[in-house]
PDB file of N, CA and C in Angstrom:
ATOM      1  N   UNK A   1       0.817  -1.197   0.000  1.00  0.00           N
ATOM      2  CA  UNK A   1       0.000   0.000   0.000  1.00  0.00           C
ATOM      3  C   UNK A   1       0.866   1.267   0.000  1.00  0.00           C
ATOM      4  N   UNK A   2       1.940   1.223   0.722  1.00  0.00           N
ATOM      5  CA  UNK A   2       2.484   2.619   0.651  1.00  0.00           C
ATOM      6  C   UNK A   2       3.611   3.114  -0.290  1.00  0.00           C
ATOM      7  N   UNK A   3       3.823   1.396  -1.816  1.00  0.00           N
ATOM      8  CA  UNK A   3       4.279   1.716  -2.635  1.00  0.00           C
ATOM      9  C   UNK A   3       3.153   2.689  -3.820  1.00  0.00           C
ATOM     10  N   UNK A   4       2.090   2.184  -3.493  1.00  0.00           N
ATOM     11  CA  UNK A   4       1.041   2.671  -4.297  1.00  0.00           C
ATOM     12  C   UNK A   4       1.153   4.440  -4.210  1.00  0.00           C
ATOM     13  N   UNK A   5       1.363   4.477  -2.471  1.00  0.00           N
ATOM     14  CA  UNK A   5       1.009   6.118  -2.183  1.00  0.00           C
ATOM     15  C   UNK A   5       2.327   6.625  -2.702  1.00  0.00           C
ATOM     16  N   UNK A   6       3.730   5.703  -2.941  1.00  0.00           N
ATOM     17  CA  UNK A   6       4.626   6.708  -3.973  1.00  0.00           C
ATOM     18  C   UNK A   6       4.732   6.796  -5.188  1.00  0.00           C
ATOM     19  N   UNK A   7       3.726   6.178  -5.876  1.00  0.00           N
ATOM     20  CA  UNK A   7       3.409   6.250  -7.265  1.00  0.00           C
ATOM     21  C   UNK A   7       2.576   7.313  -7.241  1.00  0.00           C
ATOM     22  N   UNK A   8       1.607   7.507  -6.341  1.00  0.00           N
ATOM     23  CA  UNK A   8       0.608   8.635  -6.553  1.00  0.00           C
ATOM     24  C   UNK A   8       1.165   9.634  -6.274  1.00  0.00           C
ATOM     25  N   UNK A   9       1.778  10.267  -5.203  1.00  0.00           N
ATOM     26  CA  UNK A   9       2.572  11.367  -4.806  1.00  0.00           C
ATOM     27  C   UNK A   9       3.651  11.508  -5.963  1.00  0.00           C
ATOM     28  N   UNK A  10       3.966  10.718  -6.554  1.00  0.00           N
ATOM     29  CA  UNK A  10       5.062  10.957  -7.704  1.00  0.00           C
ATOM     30  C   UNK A  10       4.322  11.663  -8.738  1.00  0.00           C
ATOM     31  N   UNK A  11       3.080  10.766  -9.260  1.00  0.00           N
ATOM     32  CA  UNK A  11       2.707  11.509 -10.369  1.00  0.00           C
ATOM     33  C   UNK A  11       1.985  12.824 -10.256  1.00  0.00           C
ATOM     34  N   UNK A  12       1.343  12.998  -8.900  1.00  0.00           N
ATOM     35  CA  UNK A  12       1.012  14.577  -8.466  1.00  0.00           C
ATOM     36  C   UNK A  12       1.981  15.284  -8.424  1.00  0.00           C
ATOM     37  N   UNK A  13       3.165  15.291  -7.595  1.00  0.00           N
ATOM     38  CA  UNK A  13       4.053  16.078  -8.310  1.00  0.00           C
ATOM     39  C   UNK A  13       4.519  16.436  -9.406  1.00  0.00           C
ATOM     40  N   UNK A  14       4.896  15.813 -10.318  1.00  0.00           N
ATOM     41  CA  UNK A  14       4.658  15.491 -12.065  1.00  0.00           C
ATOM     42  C   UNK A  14       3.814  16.514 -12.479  1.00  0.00           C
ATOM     43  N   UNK A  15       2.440  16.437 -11.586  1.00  0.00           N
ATOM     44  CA  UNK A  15       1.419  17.332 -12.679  1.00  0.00           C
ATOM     45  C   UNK A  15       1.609  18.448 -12.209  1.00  0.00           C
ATOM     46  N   UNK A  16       1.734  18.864 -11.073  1.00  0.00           N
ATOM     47  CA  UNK A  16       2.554  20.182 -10.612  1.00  0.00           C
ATOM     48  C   UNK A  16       3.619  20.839 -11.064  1.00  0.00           C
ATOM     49  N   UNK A  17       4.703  20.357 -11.480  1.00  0.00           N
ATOM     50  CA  UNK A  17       5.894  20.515 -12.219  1.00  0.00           C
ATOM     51  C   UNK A  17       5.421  20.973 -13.520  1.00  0.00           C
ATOM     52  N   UNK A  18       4.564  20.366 -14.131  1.00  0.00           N
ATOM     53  CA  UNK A  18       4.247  20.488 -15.492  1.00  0.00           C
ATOM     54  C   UNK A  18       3.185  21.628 -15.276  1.00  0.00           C
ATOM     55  N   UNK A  19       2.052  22.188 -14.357  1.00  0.00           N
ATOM     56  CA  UNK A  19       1.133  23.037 -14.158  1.00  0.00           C
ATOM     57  C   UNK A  19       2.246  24.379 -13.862  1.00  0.00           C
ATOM     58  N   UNK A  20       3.216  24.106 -13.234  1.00  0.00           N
ATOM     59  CA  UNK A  20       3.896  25.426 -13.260  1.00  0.00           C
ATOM     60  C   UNK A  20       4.654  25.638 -14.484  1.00  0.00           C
ATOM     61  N   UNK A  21       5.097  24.750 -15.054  1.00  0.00           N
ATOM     62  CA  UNK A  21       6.100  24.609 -16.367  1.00  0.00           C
ATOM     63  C   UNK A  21       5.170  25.961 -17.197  1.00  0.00           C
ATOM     64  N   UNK A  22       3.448  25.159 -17.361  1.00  0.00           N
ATOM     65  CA  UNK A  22       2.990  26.093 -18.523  1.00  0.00           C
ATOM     66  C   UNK A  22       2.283  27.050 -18.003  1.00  0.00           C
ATOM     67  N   UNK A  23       2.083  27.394 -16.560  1.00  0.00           N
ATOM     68  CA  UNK A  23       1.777  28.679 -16.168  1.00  0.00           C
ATOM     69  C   UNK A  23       2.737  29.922 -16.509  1.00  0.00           C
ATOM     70  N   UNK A  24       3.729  29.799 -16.107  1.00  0.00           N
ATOM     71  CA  UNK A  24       4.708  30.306 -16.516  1.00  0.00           C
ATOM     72  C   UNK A  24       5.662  30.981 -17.861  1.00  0.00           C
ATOM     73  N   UNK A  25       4.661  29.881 -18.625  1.00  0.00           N
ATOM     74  CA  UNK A  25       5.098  30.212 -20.223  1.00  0.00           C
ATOM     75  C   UNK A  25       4.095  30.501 -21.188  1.00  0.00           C
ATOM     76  N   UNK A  26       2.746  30.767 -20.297  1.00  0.00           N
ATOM     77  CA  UNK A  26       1.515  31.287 -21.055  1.00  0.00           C
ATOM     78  C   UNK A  26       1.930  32.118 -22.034  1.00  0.00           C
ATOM     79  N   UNK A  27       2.759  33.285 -21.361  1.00  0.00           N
ATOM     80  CA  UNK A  27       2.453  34.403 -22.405  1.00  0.00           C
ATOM     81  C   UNK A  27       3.344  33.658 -23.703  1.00  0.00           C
ATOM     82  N   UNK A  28       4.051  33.212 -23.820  1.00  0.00           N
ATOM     83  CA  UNK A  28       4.570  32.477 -24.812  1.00  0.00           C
ATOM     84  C   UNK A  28       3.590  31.633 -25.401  1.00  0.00           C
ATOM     85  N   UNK A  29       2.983  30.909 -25.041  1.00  0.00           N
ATOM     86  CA  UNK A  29       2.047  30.147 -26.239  1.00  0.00           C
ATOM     87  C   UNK A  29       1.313  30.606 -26.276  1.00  0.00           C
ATOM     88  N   UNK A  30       0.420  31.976 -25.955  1.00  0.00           N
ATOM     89  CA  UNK A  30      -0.268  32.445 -26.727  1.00  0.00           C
ATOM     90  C   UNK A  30       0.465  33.339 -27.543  1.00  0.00           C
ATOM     91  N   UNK A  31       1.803  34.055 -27.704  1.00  0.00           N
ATOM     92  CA  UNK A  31       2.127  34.166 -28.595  1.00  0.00           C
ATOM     93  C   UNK A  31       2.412  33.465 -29.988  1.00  0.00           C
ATOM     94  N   UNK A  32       2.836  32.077 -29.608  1.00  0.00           N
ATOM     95  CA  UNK A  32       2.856  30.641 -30.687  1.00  0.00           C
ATOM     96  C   UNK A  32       1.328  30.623 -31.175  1.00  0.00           C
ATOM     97  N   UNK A  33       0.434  31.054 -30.318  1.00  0.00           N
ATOM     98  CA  UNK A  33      -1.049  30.795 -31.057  1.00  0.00           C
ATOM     99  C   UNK A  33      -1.667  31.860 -32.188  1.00  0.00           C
ATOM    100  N   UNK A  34      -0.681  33.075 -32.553  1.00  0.00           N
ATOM    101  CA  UNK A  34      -1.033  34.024 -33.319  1.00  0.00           C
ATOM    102  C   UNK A  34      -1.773  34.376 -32.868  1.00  0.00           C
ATOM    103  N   UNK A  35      -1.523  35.358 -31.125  1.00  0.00           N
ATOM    104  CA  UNK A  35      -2.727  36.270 -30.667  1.00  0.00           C
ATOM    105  C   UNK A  35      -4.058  35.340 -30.494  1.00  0.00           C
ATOM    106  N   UNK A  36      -4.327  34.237 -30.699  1.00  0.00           N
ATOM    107  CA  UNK A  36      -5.798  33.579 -30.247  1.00  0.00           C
ATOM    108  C   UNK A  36      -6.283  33.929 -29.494  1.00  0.00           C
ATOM    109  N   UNK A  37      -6.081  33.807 -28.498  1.00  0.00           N
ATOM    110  CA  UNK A  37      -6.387  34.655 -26.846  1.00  0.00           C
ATOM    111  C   UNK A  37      -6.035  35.869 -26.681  1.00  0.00           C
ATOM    112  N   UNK A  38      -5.259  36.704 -27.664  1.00  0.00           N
ATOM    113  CA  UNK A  38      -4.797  38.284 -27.170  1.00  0.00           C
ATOM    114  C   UNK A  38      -6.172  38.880 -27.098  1.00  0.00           C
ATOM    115  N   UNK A  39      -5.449  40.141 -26.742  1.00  0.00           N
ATOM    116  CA  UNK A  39      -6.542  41.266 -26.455  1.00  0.00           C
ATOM    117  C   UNK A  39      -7.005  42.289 -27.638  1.00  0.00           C
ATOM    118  N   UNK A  40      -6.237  41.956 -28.595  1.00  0.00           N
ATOM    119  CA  UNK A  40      -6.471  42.968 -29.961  1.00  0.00           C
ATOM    120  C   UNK A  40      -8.063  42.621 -30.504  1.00  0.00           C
ATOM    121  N   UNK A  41      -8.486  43.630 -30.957  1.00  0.00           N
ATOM    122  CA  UNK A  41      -9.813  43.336 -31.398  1.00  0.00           C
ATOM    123  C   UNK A  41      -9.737  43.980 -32.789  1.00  0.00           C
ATOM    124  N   UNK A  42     -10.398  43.423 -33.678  1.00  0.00           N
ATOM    125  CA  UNK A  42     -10.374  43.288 -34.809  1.00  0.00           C
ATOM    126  C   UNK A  42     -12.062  42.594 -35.427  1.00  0.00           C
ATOM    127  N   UNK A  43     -12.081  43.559 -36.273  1.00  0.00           N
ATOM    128  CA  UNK A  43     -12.716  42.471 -37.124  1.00  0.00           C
ATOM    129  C   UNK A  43     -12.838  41.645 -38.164  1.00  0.00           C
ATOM    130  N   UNK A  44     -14.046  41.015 -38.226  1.00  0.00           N
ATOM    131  CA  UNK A  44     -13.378  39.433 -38.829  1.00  0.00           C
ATOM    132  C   UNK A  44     -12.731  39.162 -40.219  1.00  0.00           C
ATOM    133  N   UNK A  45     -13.108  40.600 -40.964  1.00  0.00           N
ATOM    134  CA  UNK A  45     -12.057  40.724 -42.407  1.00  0.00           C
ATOM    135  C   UNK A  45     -10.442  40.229 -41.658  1.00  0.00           C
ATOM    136  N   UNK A  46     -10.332  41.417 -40.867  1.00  0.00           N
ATOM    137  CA  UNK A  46      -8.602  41.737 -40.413  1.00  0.00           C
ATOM    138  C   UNK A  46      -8.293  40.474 -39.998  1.00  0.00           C
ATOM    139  N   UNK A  47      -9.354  39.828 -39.468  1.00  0.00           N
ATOM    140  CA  UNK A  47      -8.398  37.841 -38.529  1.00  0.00           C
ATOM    141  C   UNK A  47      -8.468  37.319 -39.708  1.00  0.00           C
ATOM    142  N   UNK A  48      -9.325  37.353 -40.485  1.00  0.00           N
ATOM    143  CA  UNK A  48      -9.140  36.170 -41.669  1.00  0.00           C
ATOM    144  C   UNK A  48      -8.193  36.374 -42.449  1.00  0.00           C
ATOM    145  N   UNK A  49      -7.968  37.920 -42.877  1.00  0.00           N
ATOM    146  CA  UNK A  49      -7.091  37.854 -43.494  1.00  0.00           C
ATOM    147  C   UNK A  49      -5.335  37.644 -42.908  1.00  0.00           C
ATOM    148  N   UNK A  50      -5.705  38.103 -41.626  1.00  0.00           N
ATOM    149  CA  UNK A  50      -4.481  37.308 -40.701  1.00  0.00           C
ATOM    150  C   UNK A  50      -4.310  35.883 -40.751  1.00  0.00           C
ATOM    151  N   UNK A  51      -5.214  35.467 -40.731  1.00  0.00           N
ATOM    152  CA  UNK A  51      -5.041  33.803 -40.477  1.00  0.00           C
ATOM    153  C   UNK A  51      -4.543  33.624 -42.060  1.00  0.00           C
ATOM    154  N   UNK A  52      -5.050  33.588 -42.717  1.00  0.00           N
ATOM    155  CA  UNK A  52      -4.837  33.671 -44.410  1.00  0.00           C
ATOM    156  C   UNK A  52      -3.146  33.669 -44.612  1.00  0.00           C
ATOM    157  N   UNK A  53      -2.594  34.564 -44.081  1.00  0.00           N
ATOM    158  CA  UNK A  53      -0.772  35.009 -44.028  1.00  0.00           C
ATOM    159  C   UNK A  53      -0.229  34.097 -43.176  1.00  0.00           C
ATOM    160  N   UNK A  54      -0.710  33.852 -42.505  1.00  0.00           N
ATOM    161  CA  UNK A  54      -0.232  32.799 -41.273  1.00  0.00           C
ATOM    162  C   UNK A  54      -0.018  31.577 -41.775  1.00  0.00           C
ATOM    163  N   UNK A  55      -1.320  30.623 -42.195  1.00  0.00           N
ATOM    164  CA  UNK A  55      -1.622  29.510 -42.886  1.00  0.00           C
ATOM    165  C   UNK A  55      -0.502  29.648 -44.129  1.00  0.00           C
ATOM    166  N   UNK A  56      -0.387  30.994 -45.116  1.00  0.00           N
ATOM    167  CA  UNK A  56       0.407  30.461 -46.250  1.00  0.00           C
ATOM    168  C   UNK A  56       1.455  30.770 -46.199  1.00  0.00           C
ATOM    169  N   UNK A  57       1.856  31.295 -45.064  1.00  0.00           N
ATOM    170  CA  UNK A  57       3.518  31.200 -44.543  1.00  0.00           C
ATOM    171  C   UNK A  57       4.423  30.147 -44.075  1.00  0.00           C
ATOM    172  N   UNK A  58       2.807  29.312 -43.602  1.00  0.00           N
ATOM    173  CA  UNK A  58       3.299  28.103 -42.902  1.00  0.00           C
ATOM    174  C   UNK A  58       3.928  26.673 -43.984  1.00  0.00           C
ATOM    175  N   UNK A  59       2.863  27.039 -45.092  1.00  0.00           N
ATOM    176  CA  UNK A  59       2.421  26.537 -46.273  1.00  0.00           C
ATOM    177  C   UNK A  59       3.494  26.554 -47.365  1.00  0.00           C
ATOM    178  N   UNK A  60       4.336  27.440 -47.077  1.00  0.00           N
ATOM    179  CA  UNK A  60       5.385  28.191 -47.905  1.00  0.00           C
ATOM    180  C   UNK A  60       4.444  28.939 -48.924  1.00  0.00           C
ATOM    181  N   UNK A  61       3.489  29.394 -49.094  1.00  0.00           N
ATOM    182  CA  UNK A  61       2.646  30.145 -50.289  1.00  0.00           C
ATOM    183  C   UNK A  61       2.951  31.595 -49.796  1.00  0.00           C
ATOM    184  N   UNK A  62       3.053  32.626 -51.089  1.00  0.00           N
ATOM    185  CA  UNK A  62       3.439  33.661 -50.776  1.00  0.00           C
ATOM    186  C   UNK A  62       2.394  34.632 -50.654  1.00  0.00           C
ATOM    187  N   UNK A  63       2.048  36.112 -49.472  1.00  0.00           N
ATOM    188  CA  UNK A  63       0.861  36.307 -49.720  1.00  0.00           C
ATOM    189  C   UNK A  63       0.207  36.531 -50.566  1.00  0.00           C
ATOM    190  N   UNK A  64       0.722  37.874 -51.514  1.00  0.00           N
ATOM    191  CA  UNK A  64       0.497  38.135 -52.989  1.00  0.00           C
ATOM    192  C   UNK A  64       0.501  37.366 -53.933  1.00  0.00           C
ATOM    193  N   UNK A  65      -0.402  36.845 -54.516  1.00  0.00           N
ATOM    194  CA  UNK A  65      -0.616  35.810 -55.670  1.00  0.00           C
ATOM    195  C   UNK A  65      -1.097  36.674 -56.409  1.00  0.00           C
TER     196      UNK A  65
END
């Protein structure tokens, strides 16, 4: 039984380690998310056509066709 409770205490720590890992680096993946969650407001011409540059950058497509 009290190998069990150091498997469990192991992997709670684990998820702690990892809950601070990405608390910590929020503002970074929402930067990786292209603003998803930012605070800029826009409308939905300006995101699409954001997403549009994003997608064909990723894509290697150039914007101007």
């Amino acid at each position: 039984m009290a190998n069990a409770g150091n498997i469990f205490l192991g992997v709670g720590i684990g998820a702690l380690i990892t809950a601070l890992i990405i608390f910590l680096s929020a503002n970074k993946l929402v930067e990786w998310m292209h603003g998803a969650e930012g605070d800029e407001s826009h409308d939905l011409e300006a995101k699409l056509e954001e997403e549009m540059g994003v997608t064909g950058t990723h894509e290697g497509i150039s914007e101007k066709q």
